[in-house]
PDB file of N, CA and C in Angstrom:
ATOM      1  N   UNK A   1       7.499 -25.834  -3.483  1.00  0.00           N
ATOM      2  CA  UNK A   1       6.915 -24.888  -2.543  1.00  0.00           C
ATOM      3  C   UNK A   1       6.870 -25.437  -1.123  1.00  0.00           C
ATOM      4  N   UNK A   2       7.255 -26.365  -1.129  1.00  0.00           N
ATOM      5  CA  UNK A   2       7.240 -27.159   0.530  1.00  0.00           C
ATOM      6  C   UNK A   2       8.240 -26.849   1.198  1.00  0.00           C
ATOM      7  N   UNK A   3       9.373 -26.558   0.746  1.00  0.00           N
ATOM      8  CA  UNK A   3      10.390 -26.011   1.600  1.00  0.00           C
ATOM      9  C   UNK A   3      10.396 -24.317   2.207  1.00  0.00           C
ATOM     10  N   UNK A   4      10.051 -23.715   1.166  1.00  0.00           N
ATOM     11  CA  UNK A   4       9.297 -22.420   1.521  1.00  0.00           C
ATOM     12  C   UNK A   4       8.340 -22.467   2.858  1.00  0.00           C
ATOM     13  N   UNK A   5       7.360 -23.366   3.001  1.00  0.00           N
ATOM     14  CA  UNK A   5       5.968 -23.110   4.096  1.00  0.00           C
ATOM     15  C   UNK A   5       6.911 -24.027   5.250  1.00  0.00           C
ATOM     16  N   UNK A   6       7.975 -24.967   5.262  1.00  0.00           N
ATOM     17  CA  UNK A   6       8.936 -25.447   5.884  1.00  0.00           C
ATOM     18  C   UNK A   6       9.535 -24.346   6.940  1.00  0.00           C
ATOM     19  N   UNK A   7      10.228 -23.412   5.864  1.00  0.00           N
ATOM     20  CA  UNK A   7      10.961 -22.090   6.239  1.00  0.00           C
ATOM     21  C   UNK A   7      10.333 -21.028   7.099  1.00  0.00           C
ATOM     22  N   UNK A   8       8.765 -21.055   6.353  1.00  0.00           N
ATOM     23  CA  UNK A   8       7.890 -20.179   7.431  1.00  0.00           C
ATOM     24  C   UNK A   8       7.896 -20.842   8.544  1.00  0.00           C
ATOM     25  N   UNK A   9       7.451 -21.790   8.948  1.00  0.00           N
ATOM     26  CA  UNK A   9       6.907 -22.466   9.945  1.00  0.00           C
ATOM     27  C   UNK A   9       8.152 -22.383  11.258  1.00  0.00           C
ATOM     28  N   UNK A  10       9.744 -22.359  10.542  1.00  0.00           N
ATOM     29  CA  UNK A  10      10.340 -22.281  11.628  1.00  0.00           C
ATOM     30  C   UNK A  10      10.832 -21.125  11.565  1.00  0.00           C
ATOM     31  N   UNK A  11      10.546 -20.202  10.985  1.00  0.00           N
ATOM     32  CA  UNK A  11      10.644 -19.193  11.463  1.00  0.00           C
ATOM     33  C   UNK A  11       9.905 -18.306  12.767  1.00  0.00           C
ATOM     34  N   UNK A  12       8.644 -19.145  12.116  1.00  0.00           N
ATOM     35  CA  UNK A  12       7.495 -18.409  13.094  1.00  0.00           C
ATOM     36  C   UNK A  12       8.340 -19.111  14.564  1.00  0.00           C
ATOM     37  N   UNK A  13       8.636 -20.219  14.658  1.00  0.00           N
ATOM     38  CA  UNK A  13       9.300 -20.835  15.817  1.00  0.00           C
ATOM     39  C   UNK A  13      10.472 -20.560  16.563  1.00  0.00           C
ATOM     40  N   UNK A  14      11.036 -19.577  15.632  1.00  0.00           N
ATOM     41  CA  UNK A  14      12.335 -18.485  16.741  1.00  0.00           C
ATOM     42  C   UNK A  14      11.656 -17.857  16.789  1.00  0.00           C
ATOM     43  N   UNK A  15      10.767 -17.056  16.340  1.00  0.00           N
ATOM     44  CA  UNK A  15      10.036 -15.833  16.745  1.00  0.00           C
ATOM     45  C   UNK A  15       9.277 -15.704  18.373  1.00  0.00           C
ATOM     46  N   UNK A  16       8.141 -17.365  18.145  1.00  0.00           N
ATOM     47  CA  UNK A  16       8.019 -17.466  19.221  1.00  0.00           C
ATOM     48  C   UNK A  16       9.182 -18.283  20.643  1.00  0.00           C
ATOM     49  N   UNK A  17       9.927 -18.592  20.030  1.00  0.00           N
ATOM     50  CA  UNK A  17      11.459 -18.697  20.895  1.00  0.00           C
ATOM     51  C   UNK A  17      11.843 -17.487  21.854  1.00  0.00           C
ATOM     52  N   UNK A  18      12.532 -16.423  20.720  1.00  0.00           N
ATOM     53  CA  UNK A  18      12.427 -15.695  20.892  1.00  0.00           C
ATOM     54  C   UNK A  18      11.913 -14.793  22.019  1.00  0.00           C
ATOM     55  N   UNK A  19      10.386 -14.632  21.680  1.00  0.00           N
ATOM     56  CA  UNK A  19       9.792 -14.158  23.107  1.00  0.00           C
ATOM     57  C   UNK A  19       9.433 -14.617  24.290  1.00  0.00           C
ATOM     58  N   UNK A  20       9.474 -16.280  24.423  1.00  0.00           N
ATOM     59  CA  UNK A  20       9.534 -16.763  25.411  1.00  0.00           C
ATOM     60  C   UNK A  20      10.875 -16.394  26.063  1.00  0.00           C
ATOM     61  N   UNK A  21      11.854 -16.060  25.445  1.00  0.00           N
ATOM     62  CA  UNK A  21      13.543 -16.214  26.417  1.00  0.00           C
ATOM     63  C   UNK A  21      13.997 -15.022  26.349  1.00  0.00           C
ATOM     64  N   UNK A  22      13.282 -13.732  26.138  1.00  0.00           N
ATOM     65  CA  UNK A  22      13.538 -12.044  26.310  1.00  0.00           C
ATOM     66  C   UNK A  22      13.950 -11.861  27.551  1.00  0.00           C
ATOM     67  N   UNK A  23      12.901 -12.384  28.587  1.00  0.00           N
ATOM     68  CA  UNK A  23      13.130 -11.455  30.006  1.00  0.00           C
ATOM     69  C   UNK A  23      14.530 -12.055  30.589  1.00  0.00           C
ATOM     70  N   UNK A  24      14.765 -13.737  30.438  1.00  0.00           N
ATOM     71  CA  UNK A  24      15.851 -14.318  30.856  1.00  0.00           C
ATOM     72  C   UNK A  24      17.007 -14.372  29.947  1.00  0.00           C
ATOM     73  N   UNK A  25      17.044 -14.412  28.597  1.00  0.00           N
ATOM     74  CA  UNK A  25      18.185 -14.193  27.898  1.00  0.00           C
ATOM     75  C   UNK A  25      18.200 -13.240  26.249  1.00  0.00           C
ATOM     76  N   UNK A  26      17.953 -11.643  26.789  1.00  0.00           N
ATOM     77  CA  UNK A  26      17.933 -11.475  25.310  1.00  0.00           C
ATOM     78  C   UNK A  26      18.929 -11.765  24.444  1.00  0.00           C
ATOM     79  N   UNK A  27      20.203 -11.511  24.977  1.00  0.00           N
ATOM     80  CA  UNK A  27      21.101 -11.842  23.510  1.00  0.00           C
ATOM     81  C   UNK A  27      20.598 -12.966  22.666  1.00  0.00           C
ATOM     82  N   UNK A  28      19.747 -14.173  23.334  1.00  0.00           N
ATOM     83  CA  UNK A  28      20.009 -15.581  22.694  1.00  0.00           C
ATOM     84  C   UNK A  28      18.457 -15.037  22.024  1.00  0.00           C
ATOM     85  N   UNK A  29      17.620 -14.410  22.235  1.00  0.00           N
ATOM     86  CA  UNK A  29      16.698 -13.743  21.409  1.00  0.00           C
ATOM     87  C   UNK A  29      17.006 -13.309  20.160  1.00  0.00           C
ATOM     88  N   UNK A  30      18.099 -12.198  20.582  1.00  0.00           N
ATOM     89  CA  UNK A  30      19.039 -11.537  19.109  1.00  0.00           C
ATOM     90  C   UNK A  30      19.421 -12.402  18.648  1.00  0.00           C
ATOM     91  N   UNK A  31      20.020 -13.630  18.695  1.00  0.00           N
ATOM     92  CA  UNK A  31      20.485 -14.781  18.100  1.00  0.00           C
ATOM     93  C   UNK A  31      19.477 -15.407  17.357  1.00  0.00           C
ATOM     94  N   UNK A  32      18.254 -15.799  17.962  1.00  0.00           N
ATOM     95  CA  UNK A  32      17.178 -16.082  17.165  1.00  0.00           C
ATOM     96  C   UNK A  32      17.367 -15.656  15.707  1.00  0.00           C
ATOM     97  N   UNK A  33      16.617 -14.608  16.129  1.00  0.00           N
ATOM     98  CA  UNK A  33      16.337 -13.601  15.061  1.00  0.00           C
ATOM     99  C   UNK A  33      17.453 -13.383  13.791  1.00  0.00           C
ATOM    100  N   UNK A  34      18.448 -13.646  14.326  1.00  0.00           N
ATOM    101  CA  UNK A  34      19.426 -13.935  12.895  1.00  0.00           C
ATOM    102  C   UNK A  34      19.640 -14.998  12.424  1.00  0.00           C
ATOM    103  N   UNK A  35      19.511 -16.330  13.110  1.00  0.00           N
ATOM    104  CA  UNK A  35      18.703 -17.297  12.708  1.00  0.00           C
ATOM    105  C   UNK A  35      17.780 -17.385  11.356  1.00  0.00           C
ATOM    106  N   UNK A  36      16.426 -16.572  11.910  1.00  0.00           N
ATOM    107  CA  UNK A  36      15.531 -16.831  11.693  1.00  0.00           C
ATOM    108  C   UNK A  36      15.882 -15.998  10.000  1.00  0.00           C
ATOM    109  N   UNK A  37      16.229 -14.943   9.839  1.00  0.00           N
ATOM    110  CA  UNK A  37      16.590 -13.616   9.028  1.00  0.00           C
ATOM    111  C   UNK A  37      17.370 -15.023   7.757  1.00  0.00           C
ATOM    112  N   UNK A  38      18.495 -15.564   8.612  1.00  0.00           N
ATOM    113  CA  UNK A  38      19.588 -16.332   7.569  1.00  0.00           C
ATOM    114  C   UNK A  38      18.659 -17.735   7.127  1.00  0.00           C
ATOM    115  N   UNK A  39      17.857 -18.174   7.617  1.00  0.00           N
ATOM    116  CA  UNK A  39      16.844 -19.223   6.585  1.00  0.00           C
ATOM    117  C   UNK A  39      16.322 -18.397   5.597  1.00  0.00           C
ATOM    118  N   UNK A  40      15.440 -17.504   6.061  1.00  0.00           N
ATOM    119  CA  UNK A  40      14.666 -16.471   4.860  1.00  0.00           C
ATOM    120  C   UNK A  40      15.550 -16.403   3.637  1.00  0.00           C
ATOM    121  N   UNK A  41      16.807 -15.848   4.190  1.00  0.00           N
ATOM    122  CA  UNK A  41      17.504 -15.861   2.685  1.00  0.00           C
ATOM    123  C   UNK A  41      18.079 -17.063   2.130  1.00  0.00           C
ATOM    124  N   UNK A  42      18.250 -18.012   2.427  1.00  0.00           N
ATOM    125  CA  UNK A  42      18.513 -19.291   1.540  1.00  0.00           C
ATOM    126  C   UNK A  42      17.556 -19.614   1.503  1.00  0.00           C
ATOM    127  N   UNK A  43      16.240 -19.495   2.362  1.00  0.00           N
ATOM    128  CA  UNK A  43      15.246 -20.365   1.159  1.00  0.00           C
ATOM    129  C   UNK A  43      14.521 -19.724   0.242  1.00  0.00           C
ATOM    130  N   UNK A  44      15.019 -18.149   0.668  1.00  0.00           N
ATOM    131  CA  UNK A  44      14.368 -17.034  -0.361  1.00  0.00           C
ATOM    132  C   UNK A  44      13.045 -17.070  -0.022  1.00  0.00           C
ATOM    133  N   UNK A  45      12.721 -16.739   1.601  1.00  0.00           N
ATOM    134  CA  UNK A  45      11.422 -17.158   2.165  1.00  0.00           C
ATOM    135  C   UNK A  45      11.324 -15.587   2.788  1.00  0.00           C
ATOM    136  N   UNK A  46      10.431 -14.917   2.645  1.00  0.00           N
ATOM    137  CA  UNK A  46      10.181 -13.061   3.075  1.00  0.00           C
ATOM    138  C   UNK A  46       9.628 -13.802   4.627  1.00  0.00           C
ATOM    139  N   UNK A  47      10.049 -12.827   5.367  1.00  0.00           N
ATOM    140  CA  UNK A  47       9.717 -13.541   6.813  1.00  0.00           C
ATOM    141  C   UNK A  47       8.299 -12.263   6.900  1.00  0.00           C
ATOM    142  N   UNK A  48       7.074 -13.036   7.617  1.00  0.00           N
ATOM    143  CA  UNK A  48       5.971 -12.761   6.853  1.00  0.00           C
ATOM    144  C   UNK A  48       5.415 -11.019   7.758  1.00  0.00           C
ATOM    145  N   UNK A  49       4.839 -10.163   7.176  1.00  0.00           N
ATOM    146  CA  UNK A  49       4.328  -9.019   7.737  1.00  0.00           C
ATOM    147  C   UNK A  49       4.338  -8.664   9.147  1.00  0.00           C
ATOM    148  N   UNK A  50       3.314  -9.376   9.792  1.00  0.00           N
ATOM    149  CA  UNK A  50       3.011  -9.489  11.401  1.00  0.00           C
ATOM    150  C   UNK A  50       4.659  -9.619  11.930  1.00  0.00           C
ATOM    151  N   UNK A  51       5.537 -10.326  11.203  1.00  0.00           N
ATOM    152  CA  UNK A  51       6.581 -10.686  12.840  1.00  0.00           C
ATOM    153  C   UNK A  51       7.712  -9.545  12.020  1.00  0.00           C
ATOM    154  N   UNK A  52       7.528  -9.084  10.683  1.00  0.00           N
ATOM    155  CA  UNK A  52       8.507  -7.992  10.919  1.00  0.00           C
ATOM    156  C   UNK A  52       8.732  -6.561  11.912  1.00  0.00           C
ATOM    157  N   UNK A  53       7.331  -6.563  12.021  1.00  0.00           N
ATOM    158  CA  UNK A  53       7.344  -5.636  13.210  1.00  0.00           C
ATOM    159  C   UNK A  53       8.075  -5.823  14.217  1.00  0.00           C
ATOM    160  N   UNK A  54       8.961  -7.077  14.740  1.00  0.00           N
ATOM    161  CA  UNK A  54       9.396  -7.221  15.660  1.00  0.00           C
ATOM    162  C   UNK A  54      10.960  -7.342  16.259  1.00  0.00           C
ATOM    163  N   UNK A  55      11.233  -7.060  14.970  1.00  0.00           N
ATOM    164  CA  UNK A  55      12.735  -6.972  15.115  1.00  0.00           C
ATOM    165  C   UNK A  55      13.388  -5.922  14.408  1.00  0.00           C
ATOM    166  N   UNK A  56      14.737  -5.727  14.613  1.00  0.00           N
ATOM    167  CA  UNK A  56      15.325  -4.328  14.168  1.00  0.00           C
ATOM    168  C   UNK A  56      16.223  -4.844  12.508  1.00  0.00           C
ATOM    169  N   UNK A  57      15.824  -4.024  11.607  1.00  0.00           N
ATOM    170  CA  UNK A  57      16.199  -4.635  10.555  1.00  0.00           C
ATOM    171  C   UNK A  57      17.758  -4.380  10.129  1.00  0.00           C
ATOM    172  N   UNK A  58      18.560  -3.646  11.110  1.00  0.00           N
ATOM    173  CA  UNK A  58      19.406  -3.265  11.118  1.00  0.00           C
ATOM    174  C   UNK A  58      20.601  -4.115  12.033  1.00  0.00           C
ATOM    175  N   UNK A  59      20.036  -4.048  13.508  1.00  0.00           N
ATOM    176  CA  UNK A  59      21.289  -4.734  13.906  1.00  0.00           C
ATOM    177  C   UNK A  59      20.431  -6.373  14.176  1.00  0.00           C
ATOM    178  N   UNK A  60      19.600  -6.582  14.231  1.00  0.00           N
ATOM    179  CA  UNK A  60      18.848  -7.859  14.365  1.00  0.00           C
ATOM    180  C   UNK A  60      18.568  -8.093  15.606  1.00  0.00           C
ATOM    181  N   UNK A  61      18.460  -7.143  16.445  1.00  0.00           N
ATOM    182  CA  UNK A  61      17.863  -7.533  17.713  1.00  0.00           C
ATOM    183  C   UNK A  61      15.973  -7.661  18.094  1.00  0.00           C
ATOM    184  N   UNK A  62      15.683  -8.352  18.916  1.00  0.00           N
ATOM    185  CA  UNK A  62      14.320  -8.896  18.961  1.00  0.00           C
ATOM    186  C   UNK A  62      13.973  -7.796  19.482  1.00  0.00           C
ATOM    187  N   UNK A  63      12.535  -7.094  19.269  1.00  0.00           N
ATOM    188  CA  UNK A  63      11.885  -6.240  19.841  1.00  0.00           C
ATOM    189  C   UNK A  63      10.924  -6.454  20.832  1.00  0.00           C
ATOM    190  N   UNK A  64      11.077  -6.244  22.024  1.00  0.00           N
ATOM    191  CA  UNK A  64       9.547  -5.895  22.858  1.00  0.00           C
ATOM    192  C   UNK A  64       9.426  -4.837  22.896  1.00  0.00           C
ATOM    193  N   UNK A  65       7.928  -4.310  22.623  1.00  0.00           N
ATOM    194  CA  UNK A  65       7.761  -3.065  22.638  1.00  0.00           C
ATOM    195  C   UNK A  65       7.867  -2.233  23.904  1.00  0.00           C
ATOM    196  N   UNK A  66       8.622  -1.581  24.217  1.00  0.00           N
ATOM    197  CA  UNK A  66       8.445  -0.190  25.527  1.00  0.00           C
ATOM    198  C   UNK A  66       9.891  -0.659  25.975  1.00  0.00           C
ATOM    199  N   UNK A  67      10.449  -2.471  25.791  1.00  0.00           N
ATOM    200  CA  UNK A  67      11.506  -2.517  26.355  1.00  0.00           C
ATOM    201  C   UNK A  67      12.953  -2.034  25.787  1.00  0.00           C
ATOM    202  N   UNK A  68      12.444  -2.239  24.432  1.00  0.00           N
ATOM    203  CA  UNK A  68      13.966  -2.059  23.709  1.00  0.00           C
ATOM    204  C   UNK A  68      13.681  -1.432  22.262  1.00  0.00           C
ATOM    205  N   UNK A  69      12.396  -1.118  22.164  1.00  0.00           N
ATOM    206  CA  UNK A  69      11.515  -0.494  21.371  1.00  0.00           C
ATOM    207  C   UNK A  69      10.633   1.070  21.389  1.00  0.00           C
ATOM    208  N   UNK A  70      11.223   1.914  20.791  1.00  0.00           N
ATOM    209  CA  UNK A  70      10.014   2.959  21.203  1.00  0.00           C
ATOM    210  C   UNK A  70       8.677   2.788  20.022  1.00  0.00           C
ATOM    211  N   UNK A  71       7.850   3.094  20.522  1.00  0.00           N
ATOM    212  CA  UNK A  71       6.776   3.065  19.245  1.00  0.00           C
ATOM    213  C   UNK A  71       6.202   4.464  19.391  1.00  0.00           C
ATOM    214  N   UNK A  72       5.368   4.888  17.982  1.00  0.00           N
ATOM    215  CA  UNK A  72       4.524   6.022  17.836  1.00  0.00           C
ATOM    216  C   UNK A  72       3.976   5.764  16.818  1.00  0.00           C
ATOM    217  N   UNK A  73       2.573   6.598  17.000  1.00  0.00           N
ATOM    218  CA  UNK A  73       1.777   6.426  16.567  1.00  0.00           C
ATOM    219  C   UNK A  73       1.444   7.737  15.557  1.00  0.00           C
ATOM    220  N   UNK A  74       1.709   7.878  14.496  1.00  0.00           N
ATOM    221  CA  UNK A  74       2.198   9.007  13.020  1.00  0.00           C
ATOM    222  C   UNK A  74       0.632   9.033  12.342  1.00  0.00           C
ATOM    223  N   UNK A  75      -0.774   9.993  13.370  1.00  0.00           N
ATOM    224  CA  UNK A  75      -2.205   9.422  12.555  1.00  0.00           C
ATOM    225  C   UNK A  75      -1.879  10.427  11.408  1.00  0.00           C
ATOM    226  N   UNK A  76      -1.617  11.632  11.402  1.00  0.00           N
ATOM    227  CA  UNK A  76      -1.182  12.521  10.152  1.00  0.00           C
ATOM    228  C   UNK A  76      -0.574  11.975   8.906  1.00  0.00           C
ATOM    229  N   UNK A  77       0.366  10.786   8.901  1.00  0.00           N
ATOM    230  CA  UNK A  77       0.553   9.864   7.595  1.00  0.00           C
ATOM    231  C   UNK A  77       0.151   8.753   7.588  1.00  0.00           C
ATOM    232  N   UNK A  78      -0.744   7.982   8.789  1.00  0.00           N
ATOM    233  CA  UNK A  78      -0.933   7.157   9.063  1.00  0.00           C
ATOM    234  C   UNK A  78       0.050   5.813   8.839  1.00  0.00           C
ATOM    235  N   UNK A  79       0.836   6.266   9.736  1.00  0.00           N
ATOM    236  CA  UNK A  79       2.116   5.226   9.992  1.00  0.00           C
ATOM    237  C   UNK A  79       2.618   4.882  12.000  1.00  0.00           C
ATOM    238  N   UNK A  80       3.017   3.700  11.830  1.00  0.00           N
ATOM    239  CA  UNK A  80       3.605   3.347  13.028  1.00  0.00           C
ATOM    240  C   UNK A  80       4.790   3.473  13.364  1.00  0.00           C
ATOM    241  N   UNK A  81       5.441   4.535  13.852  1.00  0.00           N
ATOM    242  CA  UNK A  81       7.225   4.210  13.446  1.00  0.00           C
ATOM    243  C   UNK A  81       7.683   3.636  14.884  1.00  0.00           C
ATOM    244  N   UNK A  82       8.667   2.761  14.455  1.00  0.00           N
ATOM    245  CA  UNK A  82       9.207   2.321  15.500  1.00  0.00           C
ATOM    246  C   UNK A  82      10.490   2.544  15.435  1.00  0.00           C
ATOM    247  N   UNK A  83      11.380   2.711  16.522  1.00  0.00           N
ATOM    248  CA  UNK A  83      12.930   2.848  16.881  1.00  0.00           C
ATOM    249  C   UNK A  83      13.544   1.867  17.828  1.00  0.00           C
ATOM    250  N   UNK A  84      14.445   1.644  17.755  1.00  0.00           N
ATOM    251  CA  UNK A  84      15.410   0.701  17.819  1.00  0.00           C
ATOM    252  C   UNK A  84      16.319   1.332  19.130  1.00  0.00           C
ATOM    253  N   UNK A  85      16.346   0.733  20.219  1.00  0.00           N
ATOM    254  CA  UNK A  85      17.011   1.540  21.404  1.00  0.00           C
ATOM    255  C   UNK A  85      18.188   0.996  21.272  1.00  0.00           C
ATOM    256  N   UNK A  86      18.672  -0.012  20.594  1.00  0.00           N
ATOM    257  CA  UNK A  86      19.887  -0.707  20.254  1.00  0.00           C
ATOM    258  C   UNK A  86      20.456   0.384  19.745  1.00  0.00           C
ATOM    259  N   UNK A  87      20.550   0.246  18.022  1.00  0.00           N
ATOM    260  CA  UNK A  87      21.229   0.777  17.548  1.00  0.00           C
ATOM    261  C   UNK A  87      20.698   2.839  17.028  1.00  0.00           C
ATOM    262  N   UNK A  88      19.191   3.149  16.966  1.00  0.00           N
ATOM    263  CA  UNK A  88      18.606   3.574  16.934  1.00  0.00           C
ATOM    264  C   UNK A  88      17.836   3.995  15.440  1.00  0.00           C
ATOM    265  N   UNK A  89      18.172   2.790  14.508  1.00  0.00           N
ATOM    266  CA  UNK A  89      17.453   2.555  13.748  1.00  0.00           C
ATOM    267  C   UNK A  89      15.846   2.943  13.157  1.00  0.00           C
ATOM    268  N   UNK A  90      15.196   3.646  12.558  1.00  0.00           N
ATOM    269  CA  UNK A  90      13.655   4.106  12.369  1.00  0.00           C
ATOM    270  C   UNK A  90      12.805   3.225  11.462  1.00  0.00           C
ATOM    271  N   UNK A  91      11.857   2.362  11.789  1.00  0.00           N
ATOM    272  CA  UNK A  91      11.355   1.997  10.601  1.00  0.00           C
ATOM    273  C   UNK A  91       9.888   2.132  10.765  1.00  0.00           C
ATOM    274  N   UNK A  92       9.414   2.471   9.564  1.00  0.00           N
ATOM    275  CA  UNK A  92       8.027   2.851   9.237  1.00  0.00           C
ATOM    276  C   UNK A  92       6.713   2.007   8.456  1.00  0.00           C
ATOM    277  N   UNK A  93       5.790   1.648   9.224  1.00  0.00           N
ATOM    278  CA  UNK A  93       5.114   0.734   8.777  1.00  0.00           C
ATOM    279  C   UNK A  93       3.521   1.265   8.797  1.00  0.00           C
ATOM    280  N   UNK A  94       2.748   1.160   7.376  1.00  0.00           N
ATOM    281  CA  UNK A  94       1.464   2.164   7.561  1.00  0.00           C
ATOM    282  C   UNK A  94       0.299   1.000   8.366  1.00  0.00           C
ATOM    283  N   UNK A  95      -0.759   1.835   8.839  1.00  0.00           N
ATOM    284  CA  UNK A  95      -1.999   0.790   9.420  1.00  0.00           C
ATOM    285  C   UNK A  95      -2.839   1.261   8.512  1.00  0.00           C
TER     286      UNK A  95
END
């Protein structure tokens, strides 16, 4: 199990990569993030709740919200959907 909490730990570390280097280099953001996506699956590590919100599960680009992200707020099913200005991807996450 040590390589697993290994896997989290640097994951969480492109994540916060990641958003430090958005405003000056997103592609290398998007790069992160597939990074971060291709450990998960060899160590068979789920990249954890909180930071899926933040990327597009489709083309793998990093999300800031309003920049490259639309969000809404769904209180009638009580869901968050977010879209993907990249590719325009929908994904749905309840609060």
């Amino acid at each position: 199990m040590g390589s697993q909490r290994i896997a989290e730990e640097r994951i969480r570390i492109l994540f916060n990569q990641a958003e430090e280097k958005f405003d000056s280099e997103p592609e290398l953001s998007d790069r992160y993030m597939e990074i971060a996506q291709r450990i998960g699956e060899r160590t068979q590590t789920s990249i954890p709740g909180n930071l899926k919100k933040h990327f597009c599960s489709s083309c793998g680009s990093y999300w800031r919200h309003g920049d490259n992200c639309e969000v809404r707020i769904n209180s009638e099913n009580q869901l968050i959907e977010y879209k993907c200005l990249k590719c325009g991807e929908k994904q749905k996450h309840g609060y």
